[in-house]
Structure formats: structure tokens, C-alpha cells
Protein backbone atom coordinates (compact mmCIF):
# COMPACT_ATOMS: atom_id res chain seq x y z
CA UNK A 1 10.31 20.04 18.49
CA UNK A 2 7.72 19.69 15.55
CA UNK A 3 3.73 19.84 15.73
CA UNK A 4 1.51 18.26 13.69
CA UNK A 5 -1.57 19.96 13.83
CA UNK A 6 -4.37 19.06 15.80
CA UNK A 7 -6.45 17.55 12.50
CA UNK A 8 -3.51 15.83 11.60
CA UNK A 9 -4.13 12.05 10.68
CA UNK A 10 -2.30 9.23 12.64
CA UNK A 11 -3.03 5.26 12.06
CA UNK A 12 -1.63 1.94 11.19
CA UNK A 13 -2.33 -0.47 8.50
CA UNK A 14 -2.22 -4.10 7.86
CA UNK A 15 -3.34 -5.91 4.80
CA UNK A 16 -5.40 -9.38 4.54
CA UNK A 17 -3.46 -11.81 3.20
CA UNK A 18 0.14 -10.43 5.74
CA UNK A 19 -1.72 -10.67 9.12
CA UNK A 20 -5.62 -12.60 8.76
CA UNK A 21 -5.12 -16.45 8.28
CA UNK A 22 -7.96 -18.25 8.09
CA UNK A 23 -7.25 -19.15 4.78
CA UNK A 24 -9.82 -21.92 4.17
CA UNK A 25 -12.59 -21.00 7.26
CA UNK A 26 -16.06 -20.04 6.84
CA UNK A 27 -16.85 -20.14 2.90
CA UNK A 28 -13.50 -18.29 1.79
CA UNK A 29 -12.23 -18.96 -1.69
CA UNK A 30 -8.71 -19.47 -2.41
CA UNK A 31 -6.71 -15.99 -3.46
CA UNK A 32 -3.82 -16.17 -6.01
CA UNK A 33 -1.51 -15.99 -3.06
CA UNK A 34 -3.08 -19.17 -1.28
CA UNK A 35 -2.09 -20.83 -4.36
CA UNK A 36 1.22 -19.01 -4.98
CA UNK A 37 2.76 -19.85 -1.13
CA UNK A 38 1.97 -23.26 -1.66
CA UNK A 39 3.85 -24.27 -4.46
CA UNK A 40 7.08 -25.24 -3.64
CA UNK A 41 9.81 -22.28 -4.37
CA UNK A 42 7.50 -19.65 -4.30
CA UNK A 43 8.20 -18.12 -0.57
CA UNK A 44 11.10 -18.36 1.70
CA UNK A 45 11.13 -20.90 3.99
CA UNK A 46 7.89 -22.47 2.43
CA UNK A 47 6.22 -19.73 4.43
CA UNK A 48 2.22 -19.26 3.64
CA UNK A 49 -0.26 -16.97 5.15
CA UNK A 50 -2.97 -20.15 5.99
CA UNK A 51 -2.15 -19.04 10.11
CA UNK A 52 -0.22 -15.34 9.48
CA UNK A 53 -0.93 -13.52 12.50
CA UNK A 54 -3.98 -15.43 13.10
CA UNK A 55 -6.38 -11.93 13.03
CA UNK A 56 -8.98 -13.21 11.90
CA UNK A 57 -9.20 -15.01 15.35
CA UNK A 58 -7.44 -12.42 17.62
CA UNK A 59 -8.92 -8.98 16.28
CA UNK A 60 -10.36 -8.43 18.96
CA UNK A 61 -6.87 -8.17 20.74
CA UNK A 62 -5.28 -6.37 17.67
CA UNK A 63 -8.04 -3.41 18.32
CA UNK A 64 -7.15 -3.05 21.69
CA UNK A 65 -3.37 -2.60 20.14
CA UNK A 66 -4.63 -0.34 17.81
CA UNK A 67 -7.30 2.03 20.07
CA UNK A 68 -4.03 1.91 22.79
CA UNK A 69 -2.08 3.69 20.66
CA UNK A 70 -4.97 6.80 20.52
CA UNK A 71 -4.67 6.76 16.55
CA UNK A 72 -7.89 8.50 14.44
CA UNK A 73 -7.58 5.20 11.71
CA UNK A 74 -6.89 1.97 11.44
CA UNK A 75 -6.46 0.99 7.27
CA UNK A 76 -7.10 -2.49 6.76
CA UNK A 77 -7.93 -4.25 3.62
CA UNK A 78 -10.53 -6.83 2.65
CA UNK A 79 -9.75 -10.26 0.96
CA UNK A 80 -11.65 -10.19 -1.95
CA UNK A 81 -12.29 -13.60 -2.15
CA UNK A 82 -13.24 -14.00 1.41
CA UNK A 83 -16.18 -12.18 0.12
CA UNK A 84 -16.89 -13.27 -3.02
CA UNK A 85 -15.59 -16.52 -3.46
CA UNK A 86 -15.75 -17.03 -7.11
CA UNK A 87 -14.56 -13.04 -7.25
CA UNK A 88 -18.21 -12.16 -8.99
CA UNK A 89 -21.42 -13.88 -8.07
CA UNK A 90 -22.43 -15.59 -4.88
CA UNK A 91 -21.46 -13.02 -1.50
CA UNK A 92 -20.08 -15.26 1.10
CA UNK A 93 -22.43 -14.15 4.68
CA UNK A 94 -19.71 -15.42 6.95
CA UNK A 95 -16.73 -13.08 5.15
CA UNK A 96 -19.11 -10.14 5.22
CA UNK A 97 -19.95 -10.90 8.44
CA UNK A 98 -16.35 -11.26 9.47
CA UNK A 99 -15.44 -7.74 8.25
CA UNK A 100 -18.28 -6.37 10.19
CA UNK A 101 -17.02 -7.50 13.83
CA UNK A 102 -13.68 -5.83 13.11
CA UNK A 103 -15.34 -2.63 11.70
CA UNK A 104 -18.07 -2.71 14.40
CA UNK A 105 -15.11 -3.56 16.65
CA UNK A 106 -12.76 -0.72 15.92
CA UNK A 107 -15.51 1.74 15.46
CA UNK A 108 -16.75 1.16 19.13
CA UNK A 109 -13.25 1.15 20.42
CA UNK A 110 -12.70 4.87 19.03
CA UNK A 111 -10.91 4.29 15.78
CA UNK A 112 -12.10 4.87 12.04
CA UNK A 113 -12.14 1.67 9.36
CA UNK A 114 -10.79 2.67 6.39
CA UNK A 115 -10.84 0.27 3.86
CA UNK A 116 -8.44 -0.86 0.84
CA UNK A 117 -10.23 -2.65 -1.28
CA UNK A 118 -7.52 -4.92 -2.76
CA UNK A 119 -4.11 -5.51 -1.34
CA UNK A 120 -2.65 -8.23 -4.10
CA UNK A 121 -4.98 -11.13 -2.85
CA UNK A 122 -6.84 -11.54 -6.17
CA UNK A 123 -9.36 -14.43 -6.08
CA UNK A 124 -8.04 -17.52 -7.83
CA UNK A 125 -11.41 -17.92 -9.77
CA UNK A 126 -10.18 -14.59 -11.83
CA UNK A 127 -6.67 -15.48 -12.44
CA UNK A 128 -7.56 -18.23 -14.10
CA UNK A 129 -9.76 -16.47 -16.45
CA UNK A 130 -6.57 -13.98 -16.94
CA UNK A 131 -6.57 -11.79 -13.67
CA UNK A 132 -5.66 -8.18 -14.57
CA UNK A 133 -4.90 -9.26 -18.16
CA UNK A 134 -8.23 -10.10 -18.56
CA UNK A 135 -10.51 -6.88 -19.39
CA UNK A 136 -13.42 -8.22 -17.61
CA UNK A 137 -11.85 -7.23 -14.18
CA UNK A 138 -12.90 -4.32 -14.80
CA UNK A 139 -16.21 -5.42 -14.15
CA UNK A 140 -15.47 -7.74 -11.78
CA UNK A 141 -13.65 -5.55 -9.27
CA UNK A 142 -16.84 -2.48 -9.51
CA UNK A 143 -19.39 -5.41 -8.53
CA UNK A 144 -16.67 -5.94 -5.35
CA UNK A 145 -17.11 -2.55 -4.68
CA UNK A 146 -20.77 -2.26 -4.55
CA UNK A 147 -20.68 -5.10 -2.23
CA UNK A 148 -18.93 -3.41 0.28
CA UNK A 149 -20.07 0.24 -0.53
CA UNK A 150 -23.62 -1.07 0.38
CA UNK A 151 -22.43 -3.24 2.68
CA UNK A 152 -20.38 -0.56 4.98
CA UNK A 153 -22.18 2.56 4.09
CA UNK A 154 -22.96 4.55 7.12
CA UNK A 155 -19.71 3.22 9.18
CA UNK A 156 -17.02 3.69 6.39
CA UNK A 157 -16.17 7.03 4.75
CA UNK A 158 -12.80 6.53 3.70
CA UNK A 159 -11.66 4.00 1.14
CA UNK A 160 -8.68 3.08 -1.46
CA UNK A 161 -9.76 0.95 -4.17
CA UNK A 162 -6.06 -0.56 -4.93
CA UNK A 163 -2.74 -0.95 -3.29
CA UNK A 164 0.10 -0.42 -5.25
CA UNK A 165 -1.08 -1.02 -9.42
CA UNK A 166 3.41 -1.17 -9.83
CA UNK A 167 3.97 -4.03 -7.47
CA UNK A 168 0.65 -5.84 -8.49
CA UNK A 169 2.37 -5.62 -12.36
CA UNK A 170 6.31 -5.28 -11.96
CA UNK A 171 6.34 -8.28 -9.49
CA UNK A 172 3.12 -10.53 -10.14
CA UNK A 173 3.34 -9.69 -14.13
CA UNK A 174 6.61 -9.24 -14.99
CA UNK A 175 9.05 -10.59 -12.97
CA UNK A 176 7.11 -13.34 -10.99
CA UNK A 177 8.54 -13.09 -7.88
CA UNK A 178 4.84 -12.30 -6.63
CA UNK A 179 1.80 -14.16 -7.41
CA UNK A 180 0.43 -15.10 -9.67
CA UNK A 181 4.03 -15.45 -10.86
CA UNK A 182 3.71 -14.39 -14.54
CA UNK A 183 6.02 -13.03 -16.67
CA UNK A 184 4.44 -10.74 -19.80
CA UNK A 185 5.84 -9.07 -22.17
CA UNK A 186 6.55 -5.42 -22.42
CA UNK A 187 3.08 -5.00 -24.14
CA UNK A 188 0.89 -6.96 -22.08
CA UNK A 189 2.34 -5.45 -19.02
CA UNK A 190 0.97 -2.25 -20.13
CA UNK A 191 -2.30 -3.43 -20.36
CA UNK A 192 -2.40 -4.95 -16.85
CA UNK A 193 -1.69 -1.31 -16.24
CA UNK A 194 -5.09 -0.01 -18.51
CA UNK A 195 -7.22 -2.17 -16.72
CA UNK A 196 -5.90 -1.87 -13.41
CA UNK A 197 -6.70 2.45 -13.77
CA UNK A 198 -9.92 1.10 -15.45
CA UNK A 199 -10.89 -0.64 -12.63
CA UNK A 200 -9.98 1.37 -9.66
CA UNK A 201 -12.51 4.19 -11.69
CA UNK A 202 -14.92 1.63 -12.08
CA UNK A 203 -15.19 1.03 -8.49
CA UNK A 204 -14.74 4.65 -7.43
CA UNK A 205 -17.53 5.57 -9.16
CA UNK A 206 -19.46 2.34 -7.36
CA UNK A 207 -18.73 3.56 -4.66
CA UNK A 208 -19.58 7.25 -5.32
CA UNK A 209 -22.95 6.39 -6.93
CA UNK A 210 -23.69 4.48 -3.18
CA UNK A 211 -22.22 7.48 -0.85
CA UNK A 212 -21.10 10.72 -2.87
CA UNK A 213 -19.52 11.73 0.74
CA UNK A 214 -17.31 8.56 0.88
CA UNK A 215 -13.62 9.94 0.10
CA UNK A 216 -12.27 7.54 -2.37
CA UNK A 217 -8.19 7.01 -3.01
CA UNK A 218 -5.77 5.04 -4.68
CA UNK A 219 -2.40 3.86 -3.08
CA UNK A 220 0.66 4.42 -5.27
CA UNK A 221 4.09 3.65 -4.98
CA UNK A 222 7.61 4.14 -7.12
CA UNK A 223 10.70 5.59 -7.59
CA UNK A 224 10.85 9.20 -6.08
CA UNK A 225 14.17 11.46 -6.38
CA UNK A 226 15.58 13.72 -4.08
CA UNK A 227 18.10 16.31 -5.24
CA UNK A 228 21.67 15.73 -3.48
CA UNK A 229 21.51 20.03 -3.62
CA UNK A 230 18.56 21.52 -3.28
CA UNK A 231 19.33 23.95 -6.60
CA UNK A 232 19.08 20.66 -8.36
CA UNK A 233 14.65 19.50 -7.56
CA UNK A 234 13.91 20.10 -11.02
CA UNK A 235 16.19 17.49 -12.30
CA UNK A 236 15.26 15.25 -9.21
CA UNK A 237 11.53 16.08 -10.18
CA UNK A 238 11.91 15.28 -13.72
CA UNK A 239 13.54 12.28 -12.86
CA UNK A 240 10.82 10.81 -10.30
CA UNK A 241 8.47 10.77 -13.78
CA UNK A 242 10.54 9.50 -16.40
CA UNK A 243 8.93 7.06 -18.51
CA UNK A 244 11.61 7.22 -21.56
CA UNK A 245 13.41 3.86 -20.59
CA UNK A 246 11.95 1.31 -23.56
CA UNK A 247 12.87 -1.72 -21.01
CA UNK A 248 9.71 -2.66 -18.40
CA UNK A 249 12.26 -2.74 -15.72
CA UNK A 250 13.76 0.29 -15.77
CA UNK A 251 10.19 2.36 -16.52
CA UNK A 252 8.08 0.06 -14.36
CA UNK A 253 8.45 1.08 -11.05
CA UNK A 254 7.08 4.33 -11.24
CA UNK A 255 4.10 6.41 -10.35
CA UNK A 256 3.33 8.14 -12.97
CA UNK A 257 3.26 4.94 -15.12
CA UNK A 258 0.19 4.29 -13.70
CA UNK A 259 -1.08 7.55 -12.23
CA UNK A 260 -0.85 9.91 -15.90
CA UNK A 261 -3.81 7.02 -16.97
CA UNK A 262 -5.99 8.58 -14.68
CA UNK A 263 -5.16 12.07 -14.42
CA UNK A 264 -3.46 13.08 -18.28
CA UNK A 265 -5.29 10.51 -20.19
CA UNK A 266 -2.14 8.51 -21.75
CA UNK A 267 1.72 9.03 -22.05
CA UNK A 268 3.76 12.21 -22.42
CA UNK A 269 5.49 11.97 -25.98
CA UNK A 270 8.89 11.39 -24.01
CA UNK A 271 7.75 7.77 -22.75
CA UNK A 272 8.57 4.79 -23.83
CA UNK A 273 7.32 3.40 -27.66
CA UNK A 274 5.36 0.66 -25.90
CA UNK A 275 3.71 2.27 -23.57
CA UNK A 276 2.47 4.89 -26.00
CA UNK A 277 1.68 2.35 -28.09
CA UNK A 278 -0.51 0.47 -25.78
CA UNK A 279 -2.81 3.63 -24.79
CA UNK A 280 -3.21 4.73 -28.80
CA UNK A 281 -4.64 1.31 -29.02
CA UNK A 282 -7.40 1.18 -26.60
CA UNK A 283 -10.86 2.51 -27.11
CA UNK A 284 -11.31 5.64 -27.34
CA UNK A 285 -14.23 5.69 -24.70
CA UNK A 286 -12.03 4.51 -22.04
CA UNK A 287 -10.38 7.72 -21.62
CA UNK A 288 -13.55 8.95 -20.87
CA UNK A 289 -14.13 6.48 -17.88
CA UNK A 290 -11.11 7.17 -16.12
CA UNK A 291 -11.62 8.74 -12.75
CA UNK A 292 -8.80 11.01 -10.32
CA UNK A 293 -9.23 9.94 -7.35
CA UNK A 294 -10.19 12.17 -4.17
CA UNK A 295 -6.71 11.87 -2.60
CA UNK A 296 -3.58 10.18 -3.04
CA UNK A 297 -2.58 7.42 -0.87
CA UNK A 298 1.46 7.48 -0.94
CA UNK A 299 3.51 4.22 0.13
CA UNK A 300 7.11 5.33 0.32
CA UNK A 301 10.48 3.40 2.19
CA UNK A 302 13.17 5.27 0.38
CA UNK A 303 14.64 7.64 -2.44
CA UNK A 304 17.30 7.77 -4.98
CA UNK A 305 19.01 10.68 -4.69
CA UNK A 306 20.25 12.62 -8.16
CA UNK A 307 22.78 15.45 -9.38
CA UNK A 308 22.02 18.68 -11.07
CA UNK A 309 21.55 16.41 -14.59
CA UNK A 310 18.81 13.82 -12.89
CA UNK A 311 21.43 11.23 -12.67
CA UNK A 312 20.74 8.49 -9.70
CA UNK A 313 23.84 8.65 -7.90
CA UNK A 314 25.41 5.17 -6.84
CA UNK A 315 25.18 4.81 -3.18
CA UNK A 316 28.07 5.55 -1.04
CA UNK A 317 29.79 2.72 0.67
CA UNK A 318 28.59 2.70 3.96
CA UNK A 319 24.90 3.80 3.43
CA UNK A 320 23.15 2.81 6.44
CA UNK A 321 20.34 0.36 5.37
CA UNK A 322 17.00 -1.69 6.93
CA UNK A 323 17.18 -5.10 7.75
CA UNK A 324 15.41 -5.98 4.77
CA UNK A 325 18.29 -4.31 2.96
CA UNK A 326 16.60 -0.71 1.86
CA UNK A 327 18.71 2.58 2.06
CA UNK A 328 17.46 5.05 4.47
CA UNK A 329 16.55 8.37 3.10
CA UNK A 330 14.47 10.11 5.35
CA UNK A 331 14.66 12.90 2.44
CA UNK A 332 12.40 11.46 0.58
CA UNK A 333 9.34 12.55 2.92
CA UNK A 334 10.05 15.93 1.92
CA UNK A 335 10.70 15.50 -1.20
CA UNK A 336 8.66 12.50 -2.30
CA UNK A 337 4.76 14.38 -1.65
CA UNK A 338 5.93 17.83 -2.94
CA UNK A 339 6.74 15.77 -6.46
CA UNK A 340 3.42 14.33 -6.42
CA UNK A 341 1.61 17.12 -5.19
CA UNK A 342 3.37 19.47 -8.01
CA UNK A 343 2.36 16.95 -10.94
CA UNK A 344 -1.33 15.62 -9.61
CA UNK A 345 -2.66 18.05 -7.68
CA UNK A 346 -4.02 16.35 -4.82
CA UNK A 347 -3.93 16.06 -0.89
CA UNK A 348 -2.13 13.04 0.23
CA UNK A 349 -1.77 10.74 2.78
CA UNK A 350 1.13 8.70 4.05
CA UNK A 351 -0.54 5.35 3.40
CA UNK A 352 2.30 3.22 4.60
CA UNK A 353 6.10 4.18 5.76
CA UNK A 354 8.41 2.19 8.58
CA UNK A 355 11.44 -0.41 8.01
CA UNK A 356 11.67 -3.95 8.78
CA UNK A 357 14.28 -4.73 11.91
CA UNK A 358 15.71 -7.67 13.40
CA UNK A 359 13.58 -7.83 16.31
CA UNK A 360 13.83 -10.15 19.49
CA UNK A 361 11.88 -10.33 22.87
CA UNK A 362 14.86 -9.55 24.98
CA UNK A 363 15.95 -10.93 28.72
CA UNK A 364 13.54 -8.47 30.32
CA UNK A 365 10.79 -9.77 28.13
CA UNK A 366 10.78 -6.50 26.17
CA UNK A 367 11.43 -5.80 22.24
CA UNK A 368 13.69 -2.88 22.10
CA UNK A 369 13.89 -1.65 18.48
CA UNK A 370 15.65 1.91 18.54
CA UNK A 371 16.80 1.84 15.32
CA UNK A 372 12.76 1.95 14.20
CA UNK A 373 12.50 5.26 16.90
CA UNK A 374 15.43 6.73 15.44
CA UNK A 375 14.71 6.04 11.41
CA UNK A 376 10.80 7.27 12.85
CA UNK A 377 11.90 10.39 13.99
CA UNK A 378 14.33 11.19 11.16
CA UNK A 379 11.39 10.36 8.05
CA UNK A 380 8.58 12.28 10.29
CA UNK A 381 10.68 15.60 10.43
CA UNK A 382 11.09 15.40 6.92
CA UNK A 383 7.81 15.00 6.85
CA UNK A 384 7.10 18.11 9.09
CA UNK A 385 9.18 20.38 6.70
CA UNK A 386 7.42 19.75 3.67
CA UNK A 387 3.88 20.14 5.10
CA UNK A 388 5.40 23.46 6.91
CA UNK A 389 5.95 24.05 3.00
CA UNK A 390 2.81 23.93 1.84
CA UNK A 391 2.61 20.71 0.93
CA UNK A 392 -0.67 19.27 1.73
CA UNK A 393 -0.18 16.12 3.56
CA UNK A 394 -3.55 15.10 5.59
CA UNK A 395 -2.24 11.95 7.56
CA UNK A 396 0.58 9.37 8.29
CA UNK A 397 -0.59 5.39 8.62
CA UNK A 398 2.06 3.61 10.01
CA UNK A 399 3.28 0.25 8.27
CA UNK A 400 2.62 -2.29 9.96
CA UNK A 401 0.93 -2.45 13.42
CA UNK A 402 1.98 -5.83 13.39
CA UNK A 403 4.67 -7.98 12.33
CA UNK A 404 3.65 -9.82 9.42
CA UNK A 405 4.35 -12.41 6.10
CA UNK A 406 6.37 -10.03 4.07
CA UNK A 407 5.13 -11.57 0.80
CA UNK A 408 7.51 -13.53 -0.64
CA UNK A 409 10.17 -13.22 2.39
CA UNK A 410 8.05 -14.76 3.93
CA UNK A 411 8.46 -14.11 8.03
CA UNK A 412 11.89 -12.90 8.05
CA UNK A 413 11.10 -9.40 8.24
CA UNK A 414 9.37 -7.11 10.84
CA UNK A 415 8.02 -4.31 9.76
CA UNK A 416 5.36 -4.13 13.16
CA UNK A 417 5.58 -1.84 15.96
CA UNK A 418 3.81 -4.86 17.62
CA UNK A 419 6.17 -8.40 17.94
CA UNK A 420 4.40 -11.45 17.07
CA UNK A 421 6.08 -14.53 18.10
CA UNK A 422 4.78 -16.75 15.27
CA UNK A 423 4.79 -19.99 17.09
CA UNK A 424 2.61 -19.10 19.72
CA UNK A 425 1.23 -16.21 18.10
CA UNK A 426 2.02 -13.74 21.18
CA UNK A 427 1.87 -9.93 20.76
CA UNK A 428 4.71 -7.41 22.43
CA UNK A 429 4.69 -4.56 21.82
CA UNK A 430 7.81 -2.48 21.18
CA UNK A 431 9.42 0.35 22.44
CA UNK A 432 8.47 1.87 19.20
CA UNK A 433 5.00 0.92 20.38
CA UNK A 434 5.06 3.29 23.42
CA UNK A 435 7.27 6.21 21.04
CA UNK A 436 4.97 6.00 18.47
CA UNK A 437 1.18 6.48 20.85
CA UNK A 438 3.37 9.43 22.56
CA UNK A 439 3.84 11.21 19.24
CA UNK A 440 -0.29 10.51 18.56
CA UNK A 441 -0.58 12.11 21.88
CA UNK A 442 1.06 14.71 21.47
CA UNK A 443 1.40 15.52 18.08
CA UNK A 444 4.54 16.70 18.76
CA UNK A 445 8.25 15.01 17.46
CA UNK A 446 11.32 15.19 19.64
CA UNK A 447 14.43 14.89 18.90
């Protein structure tokens, strides 16, 4: 048995554009993904998120889910455009006043809001006028921020400005498969990445100057390496942070590609020529604006794992994998914060983790999903081992309380500990359900 301790963090997340609908109700502007799911090619099956799970009907019914489970959090994050239509200008009352049933909602049900800011869903309004390319983002996304920092203060302390700056660029900039469905070059992707760190301190500070208790992160995701001996974490280490590769998509998914903006400034002389390249050339100043945040917020699936050199091993034949077709490593929740932690510094929280499974309702009207208890159990007692080793991990938010539209998968994957029959837009929970508001009980992990 393993204890988490009694001020250990527990939650789910969802994001906007997965699980709200409502795509066109009550004064909401289109998002690049409205746009991007509608054009024929884009998603599998000609999937869209106009219904999704329908929450921003049902929330009312997703709390209850949520406040069964006993969780402290619930991390959901706002569609920018819902709020301000044109992304600057003009607040839309309705989306505001949307946001403040569920917040009012989860808040009287027992559960803390915390926010994420942006989740991919970039208003269409900016992407024409260049999206993330464009440097006036910057000041686009602190006015957002303000919004909602003056809008929530008082019932939200917790927020992350932006999910994921590598899948935003790596799939919406450079390989397309994600909206907006660009493809830059080498040069301009690292600029997406400037203004992305430019605008999550931008907004940080927004949100600071409203509530200096407010806990600000930002989410990060990328390749992490765990050591197939344990003599061999430096190389593994080494190898989580290498930014040598001179070819986007070898370097690009990575968090230090993203995270050394904020915390070193720039590029260690071992990166690549363009990304180097691309910080000597911006203004001196905007070194100067660039903000750590209070915490890091750590998405992480799976690891490579590496010899005593830092060479990715292949993986065996065999390797047992998620239905969406990712290896299980549960090492890589040991491994994984203990990198981060070693080069940044900070306290993190496990802002997303699970697997997607090929769920059914079964003949007794159940949905039993052991495989989700059983890759649960093996990632949390990683977990355990490296907070037992000083590593200081604050929370776990599990992804996703519901099934949801995986992006550009569309509704072939379930990552939810709650079904959802997306016809008649049913909720069942899963065994996983009942496993998972056992371990929040108890803060204790058989097995």
C-alpha cells in the first residue's frame, strides 16, 4: 500500500472545445477549431465539437460526477472566444456568464475551479490576423486574462495560462494535423514559440497585478527519458533536454524548447542553429518580460526509455500499448517530474495523465475498463516513489473525467473515467469511476 498525504491534490480535467458544444449559442465566436473540424479532411469521421459532450447544457450533471468522486479540483478551461468573440474588444455577457454557473456550480458542490486559460481553441478573429505568428497575441491573450482575473477574482486562486505551447506549434504550426493546420518553417516555428512564452508572462503578470495570491502555472508537455538502469539518469536526463537536432521534428517536442524561454532566457549553445538564431534576434527587452511561472503543470502519457549513452531504445516487440496506440511506461512518473524538478526548480502538478480504451456499456449496463485500473495503479506508484524521493509533486488531475473529441481522432478514443454514449449523450460511469473516488478517499493505492 502507498499514501498520499493528506494535502495531496486529486482532480480531473476537461478542456472547452473536447467536452462543451455549444459552438454557435449565446454570442460565441467561432475558434480555429470550429473552422478546422469543418472542413472536409480535417477530423476523422468528419467529427466536430458543435454537440461534444454537450456540457455546456449538462454541467450541472458533470459536477455532480465530479463532487461524487470527493476530488479537491476540477481544471477546466475557458474558450477564449466564447468570451471575447473577436479575441480583443467587445466581452460577450452570456460566455462570462456561462463560466460563472459552472464555477458557482462546482464551488457550491465542494470542488475548486481552476482555470486554463487556453486549451488550443484560439479565436478565429486572431488567426486570421496570424494567430501565434502574429506578435500582437501577446497583447491580445494579457487583455483575456484581465477579463477573467477580474472577472473570477475572489472564487479562483489557481490558474494555467496555456496548455501545451509544443502541441499548439508541432501540430497546429508545423505539421498541420491540428488547427489551424499550418505548416512553417523551421524559423517561424520558433517564433510561435517566443510569443507563445511572451504571452503566457504577459498574462501571468495580468493576473498577478489583479490577485498577487492567485497561483499562476503553465502546462507543459514532451519527450521525457527514463534510464533502462538506473546508473544510467544522467544520460536519460540529458536526453529529456536535448535541443541539438537542427530538424523541427526531432527538437520540437520537447519541454525545454519552450520552458528555457522563460526560465534561462534563450538556448544552451548545444541547441539547434535555428533556434539560437531566432532568440539572438528578438529584442533585447523581451528577455526582460519573461516570467517563471509559480508551478509547473506536467501533462505526461509515456517515456522513451535510453541506455547508458542517452540512446532511445527501439521498443521491444510486444510492448503493451493504449488503444490509441501509446506505449505504457508507468516509469516515466518517477522519472519524468524528478527531470523537471532537477532543471526548473519548481513544484509540480500532474496536470493530465490516463490512456484512452476501447470502452463499451456491457450486458449488465456497466463499462468495465480494467485495463485503465491496472495502467492507474501502475503510473500512480511510480508516482508515489518519486514524491517519497523528494520530489515535490503537489497534485494529480486526472485526464479526462469524461470521454471526449480527441482532437483530430475525433470520437474514437476514450480517455474518460465517465462513458458518454454520444448519440444520446448518456453518462456511465466506469469501474475506474468507483477505483479512482476510493483512492481520493483514501489516499491510499492498492495493489
Amino acid at each position: 500500500m502507498r499514501k498520499f498525504s493528506d494535502d495531496f491534490i486529486f482532480g480531473t480535467a476537461c478542456a472547452s472545445y473536447q467536452c462543451e458544444g455549444g459552438w454557435n449559442e449565446d454570442g460565441k465566436g467561432l475558434n480555429i477549431w470550429d473552422v478546422f473540424s469543418h472542413t472536409p479532411g480535417k477530423v476523422a469521421n468528419g467529427d466536430t465539437g458543435d454537440v461534444a459532450c454537450d456540457v455546456y447544457h449538462r454541467y450541472a450533471e458533470d459536477n455532480d460526477l465530479i463532487a461524487g468522486l470527493g476530488v479537491d479540483v476540477h481544471r477546466l478551461s475557458l474558450s477564449w472566444a466564447r468570451i471575447l468573440p473577436e479575441g480583443t474588444g467587445a466581452v460577450n455577457a452570456a460566455g462570462l456568464a456561462y463560466y460563472d454557473r459552472v464555477v458557482d456550480d462546482l464551488i457550491a458542490k465542494g470542488v475548486k475551479p481552476w482555470i486554463t486559460l487556453y486549451h488550443w481553441d484560439l479565436p478565429q478573429a486572431l488567426q486570421m490576423k496570424g494567430g501565434w505568428l502574429n506578435r500582437d497575441i501577446v497583447d491580445a491573450f494579457a487583455e483575456y486574462a484581465r477579463v477573467v482575473g477580474e472577472h473570477f477574482k475572489g472564487r479562483v486562486d489557481c490558474y494555467m495560462t496555456i496548455n501545451e505551447p509544443q502541441c499548439i506549434n508541432i501540430l497546429g504550426y508545423g505539421n498541420g494535423i491540428h488547427a489551424p493546420g499550418w505548416k512553417l518553417t523551421n524559423a517561424d516555428i520558433a517564433r510561435v514559440y517566443h510569443n507563445i512564452a511572451l504571452a503566457h508572462s504577459a498574462a501571468q503578470d495580468a493576473l498577478k497585478a489583479i490577485d498577487g495570491s492567485a497561483q499562476v502555472g503553465v502546462v507543459t508537455t514532451g519527450r521525457l527519458c527514463c534510464p533502462i538502469d538506473p546508473a544510467y539518469e544522467a544520460a536519460a536526463y540529458a536526453k529529456s533536454f536535448d535541443l541539438s537536432e537542427n530538424d523541427f521534428n526531432l527538437n520540437g517536442f520537447s519541454h525545454s524548447i519552450f520552458m528555457d524561454l522563460l526560465f534561462f532566457g534563450g538556448y544552451e549553445e548545444s541547441a539547434a542553429s535555428y533556434l539560437k538564431e531566432a532568440s539572438a534576434s528578438m529584442p533585447k527587452a523581451d528577455w526582460e518580460r519573461m516570467r517563471k511561472p509559480d508551478f509547473i503543470g506536467l501533462n505526461v502519457y509515456n517515456g522513451a526509455y535510453t541506455d547508458k549513452d542517452g540512446n532511445i531504445l527501439p521498443d521491444p516487440a510486444g510492448r503493451p500499448r493504449t488503444h490509441i496506440g501509446w506505449p505504457i511506461t508507468p516509469e516515466v512518473l518517477y522519472y519524468g517530474p524528478r527531470h523537471l524538478y532537477k532543471r526548473y526548480g519548481l513544484p509540480i502538478i500532474i496536470t493530465e495523465n490516463g490512456l484512452s480504451c476501447n470502452d463499451r456499456v456491457f450486458l449488465d449496463g456497466k463499462v468495465h475498463d480494467p485495463l485503465r485500473i491496472d495502467f492507474l495503479t501502475r503510473y500512480l506508484s511510480e508516482l508515489h516513489r518519486t514524491i517519497e524521493d523528494g520530489t515535490p509533486v503537489k497534485g494529480y488531475l486526472h485526464w479526462s473525467l469524461l470521454d471526449n473529441l480527441e482532437w483530430n481522432d475525433g470520437y474514437g478514443q476514450r480517455f474518460g473515467i465517465v462513458y458518454v454514449d454520444f448519440q444520446s449523450l448518456e453518462r456511465t460511469p466506469k469501474d475506474s469511476y468507483y477505483w479512482y473516488k476510493d483512492l481520493v478517499k483514501t489516499r491510499t493505492l492498492q495493489g
